[in-house]
Protein backbone atom coordinates (compact mmCIF):
# COMPACT_ATOMS: atom_id res chain seq x y z
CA UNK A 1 14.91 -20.74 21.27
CA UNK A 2 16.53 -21.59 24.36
CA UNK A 3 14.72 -24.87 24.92
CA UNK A 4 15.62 -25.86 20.97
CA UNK A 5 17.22 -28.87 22.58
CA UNK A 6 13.73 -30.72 24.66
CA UNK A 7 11.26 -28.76 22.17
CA UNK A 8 9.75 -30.85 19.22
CA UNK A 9 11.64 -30.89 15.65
CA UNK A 10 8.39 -29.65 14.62
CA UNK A 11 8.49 -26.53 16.79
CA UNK A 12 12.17 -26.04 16.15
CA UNK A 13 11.89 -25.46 12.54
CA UNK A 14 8.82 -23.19 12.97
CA UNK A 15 10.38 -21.14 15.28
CA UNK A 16 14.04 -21.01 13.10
CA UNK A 17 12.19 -20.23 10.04
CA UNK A 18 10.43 -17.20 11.68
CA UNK A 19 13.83 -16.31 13.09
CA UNK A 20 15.21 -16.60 9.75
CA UNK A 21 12.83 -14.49 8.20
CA UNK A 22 12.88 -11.68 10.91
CA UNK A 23 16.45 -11.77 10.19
CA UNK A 24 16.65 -11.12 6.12
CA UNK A 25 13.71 -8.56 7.16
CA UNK A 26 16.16 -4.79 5.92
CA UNK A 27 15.42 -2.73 9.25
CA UNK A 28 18.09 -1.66 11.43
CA UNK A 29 17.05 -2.47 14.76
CA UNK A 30 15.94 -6.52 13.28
CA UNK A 31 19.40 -6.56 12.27
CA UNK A 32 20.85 -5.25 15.18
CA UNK A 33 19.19 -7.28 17.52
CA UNK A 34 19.03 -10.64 16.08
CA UNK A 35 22.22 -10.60 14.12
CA UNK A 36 24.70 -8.33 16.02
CA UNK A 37 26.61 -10.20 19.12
CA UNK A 38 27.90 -7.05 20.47
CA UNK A 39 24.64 -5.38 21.27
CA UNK A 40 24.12 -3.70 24.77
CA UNK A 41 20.92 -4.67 26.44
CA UNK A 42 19.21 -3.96 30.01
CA UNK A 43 20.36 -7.02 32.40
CA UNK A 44 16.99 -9.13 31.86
CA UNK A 45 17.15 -9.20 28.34
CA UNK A 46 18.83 -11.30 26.00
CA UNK A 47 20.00 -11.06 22.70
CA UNK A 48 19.54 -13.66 19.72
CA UNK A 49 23.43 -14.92 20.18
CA UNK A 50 23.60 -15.21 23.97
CA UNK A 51 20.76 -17.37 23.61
CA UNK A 52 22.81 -19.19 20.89
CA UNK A 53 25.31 -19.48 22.75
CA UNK A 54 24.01 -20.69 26.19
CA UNK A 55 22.00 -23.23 24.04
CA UNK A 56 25.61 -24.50 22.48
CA UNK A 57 26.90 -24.64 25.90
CA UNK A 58 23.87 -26.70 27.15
CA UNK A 59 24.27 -28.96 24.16
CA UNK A 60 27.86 -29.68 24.66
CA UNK A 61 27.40 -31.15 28.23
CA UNK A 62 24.51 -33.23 27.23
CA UNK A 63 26.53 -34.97 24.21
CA UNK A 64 28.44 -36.43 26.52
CA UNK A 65 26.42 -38.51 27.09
CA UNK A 66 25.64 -39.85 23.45
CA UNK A 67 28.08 -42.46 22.67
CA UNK A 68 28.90 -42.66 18.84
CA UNK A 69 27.64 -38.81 18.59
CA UNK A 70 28.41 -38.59 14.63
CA UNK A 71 26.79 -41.72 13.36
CA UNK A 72 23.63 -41.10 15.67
CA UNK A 73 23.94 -37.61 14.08
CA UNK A 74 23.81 -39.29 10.74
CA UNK A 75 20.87 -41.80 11.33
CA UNK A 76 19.30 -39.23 12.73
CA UNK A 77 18.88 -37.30 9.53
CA UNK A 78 18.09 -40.75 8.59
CA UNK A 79 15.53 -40.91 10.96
CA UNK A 80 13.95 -37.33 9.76
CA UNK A 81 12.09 -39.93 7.04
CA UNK A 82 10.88 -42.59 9.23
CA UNK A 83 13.47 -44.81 11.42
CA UNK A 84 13.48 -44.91 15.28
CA UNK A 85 15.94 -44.17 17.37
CA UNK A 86 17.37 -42.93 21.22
CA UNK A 87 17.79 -39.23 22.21
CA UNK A 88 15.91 -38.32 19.01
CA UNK A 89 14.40 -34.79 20.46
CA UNK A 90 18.35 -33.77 21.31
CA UNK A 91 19.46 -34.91 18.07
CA UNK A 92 17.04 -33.26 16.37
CA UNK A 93 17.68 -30.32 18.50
CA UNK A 94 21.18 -30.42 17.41
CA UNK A 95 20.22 -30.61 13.38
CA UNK A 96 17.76 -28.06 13.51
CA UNK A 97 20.21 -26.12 15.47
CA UNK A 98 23.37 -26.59 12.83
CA UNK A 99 20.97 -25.84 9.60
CA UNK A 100 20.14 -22.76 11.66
CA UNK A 101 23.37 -21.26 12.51
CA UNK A 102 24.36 -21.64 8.94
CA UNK A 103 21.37 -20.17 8.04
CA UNK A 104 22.20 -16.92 10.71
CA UNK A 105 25.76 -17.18 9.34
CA UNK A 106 24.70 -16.35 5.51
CA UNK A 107 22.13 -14.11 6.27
CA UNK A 108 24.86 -11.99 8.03
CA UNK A 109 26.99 -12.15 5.49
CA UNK A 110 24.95 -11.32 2.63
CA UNK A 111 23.94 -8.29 4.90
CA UNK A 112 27.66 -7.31 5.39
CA UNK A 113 28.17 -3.94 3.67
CA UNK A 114 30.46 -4.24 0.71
CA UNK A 115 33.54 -2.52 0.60
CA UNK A 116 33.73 -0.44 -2.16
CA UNK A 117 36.76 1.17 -3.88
């Protein structure tokens, strides 16, 4: 996950759909490893969101230099069905790595106990 940005599209949504799945997966320690932030763990390991989040950090020194960011971002998705174009592995990266964070996002919530009065 923490190469999502050099690592082929291909790859990337393998790897995010497994992540996805682990994710729905209903057992505790799936859930809180991959979808709490908070989570205590030894020095040499890393959780699911610090991963995330150096990955994010990563990505938003290497936009800098894209020029035009949003319409490259938009042929790109374009260019998912055929067209070339420049920095196509980080703007891939980038896709794959929006759908999946929205992904994360409802997965968490759906998981969210319900308040119930």
């Amino acid at each position: 996950m923490g190469r999502l940005l050099e690592q082929p599209y291909e790859l990337n949504l393998q790897l995010t759909a497994v992540l996805s799945r682990l994710s729905a997966f209903s057992h505790p320690l799936l859930h809180e490893y991959l979808l709490n932030p908070y989570i205590h763990l030894s020095q040499s390991s890393r959780s699911l969101f610090s991963v995330l989040i150096r990955v994010m950090g990563e990505l938003m020194q290497r936009i800098q230099q894209v020029s035009n960011l949003s319409e490259r971002l938009l042929n790109t998705r374009r260019a998912l069905l055929g067209l070339p174009l420049d920095h196509l592995t980080l703007l891939k990266g980038v896709i794959v790595l929006e759908e999946f964070c929205k992904e994360l996002a409802a997965i968490a919530f759906v998981k969210l106990p319900q308040d119930q009065d």
